[in-house]
Protein backbone atom coordinates (compact mmCIF):
# COMPACT_ATOMS: atom_id res chain seq x y z
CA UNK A 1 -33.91 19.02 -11.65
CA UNK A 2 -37.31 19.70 -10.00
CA UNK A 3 -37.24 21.11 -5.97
CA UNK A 4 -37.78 17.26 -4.67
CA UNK A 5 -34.83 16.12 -6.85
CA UNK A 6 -32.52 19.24 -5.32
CA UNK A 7 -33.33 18.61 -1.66
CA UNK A 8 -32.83 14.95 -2.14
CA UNK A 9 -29.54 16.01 -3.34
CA UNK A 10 -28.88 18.32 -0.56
CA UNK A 11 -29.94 15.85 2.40
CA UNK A 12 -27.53 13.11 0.54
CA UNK A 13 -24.61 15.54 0.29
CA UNK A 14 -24.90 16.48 4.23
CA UNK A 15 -25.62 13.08 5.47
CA UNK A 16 -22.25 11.50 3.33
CA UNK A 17 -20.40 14.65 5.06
CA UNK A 18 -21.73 13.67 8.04
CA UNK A 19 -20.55 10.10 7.75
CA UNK A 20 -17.26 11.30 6.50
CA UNK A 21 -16.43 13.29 9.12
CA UNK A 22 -17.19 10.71 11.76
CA UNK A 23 -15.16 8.15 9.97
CA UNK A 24 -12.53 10.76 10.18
CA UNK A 25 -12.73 11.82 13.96
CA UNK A 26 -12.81 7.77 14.23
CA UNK A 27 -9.44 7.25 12.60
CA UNK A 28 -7.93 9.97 13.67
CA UNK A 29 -8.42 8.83 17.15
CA UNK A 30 -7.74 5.34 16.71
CA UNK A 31 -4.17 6.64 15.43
CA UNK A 32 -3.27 8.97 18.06
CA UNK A 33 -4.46 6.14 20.40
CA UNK A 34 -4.37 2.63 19.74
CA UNK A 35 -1.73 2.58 17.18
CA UNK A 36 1.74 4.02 19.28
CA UNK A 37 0.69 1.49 21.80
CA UNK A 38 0.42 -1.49 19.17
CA UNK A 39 4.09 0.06 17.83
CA UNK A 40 5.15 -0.39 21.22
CA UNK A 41 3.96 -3.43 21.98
CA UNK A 42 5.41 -4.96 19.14
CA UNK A 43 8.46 -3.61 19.65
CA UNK A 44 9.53 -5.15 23.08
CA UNK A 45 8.22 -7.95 21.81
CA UNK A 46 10.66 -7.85 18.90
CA UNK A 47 13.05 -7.19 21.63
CA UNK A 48 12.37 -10.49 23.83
CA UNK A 49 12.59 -12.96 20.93
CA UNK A 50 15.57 -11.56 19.98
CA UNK A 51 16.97 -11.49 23.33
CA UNK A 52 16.06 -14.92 23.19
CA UNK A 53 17.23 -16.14 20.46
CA UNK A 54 19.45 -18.82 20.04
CA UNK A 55 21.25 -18.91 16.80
CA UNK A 56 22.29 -22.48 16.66
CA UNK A 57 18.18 -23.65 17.26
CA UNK A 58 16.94 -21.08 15.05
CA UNK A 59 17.23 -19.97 11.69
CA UNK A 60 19.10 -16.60 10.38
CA UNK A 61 15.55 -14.47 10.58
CA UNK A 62 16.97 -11.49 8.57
CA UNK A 63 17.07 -14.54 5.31
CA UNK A 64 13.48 -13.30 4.75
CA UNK A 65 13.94 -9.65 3.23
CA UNK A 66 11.32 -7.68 1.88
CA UNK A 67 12.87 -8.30 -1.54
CA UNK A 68 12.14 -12.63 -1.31
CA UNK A 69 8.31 -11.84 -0.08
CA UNK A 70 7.87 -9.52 -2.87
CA UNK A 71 9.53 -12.12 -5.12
CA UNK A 72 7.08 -14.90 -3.86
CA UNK A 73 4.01 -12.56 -3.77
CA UNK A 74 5.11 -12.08 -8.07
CA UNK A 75 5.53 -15.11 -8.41
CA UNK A 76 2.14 -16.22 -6.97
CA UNK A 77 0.13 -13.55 -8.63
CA UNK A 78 1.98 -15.26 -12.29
CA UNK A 79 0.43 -18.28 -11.20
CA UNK A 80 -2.83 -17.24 -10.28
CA UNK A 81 -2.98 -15.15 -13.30
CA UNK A 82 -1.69 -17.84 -15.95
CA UNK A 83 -4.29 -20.34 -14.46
CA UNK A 84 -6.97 -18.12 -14.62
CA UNK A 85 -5.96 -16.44 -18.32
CA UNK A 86 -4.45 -19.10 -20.18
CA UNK A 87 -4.98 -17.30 -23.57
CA UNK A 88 -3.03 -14.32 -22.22
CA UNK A 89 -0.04 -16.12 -21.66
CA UNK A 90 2.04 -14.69 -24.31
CA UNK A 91 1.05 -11.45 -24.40
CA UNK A 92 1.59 -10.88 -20.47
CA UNK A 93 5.39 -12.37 -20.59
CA UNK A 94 6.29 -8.58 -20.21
CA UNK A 95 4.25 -8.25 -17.25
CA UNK A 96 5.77 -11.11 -15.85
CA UNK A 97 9.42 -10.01 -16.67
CA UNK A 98 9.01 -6.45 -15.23
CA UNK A 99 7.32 -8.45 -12.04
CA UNK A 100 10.34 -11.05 -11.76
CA UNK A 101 13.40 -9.29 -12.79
CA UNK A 102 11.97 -5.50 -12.11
């Protein structure tokens, strides 16, 4: 590497440290901030539906577990997947078992 190559280098290395470090005060600030007050908010809101919520107009909301969206999400990806790859259909039934049944 000749001199022009090195401080090239050197003024890239700095200037992504530079960058990384504001994208770090940023985020770090944006969690000590914004974020408890989001978890907040969301939480008495949580609160007043279910405050007011009547069970005979509504449906039971703890039906939708984490388990059925992950289910659907599989399921969803094994369609997008066998439309897109048709010729991979048989060799990916593992994939799909260990995404269904795993």
């Amino acid at each position: 590497l000749n001199s022009n190559e090195v401080k090239s280098l050197r003024i890239t290395f700095v200037l992504g440290i530079c960058n990384l470090l504001g994208y770090l005060v940023i985020m770090i600030y944006v969690a000590i901030t914004t974020v408890p007050i989001m978890i907040r908010e969301t939480d008495k809101r949580i609160q007043r539906c279910i405050q007011t919520l009547h069970v005979d107009q509504h449906t039971d909301i703890k039906a939708f577990t984490w388990w059925f969206v992950t289910l659907v999400f599989n399921i969803m990806f094994i369609l997008m997947h066998t439309t897109n790859f048709p010729q991979h259909f048989k060799t990916s039934t593992n994939l799909y078992a260990i995404l269904i049944f795993g």
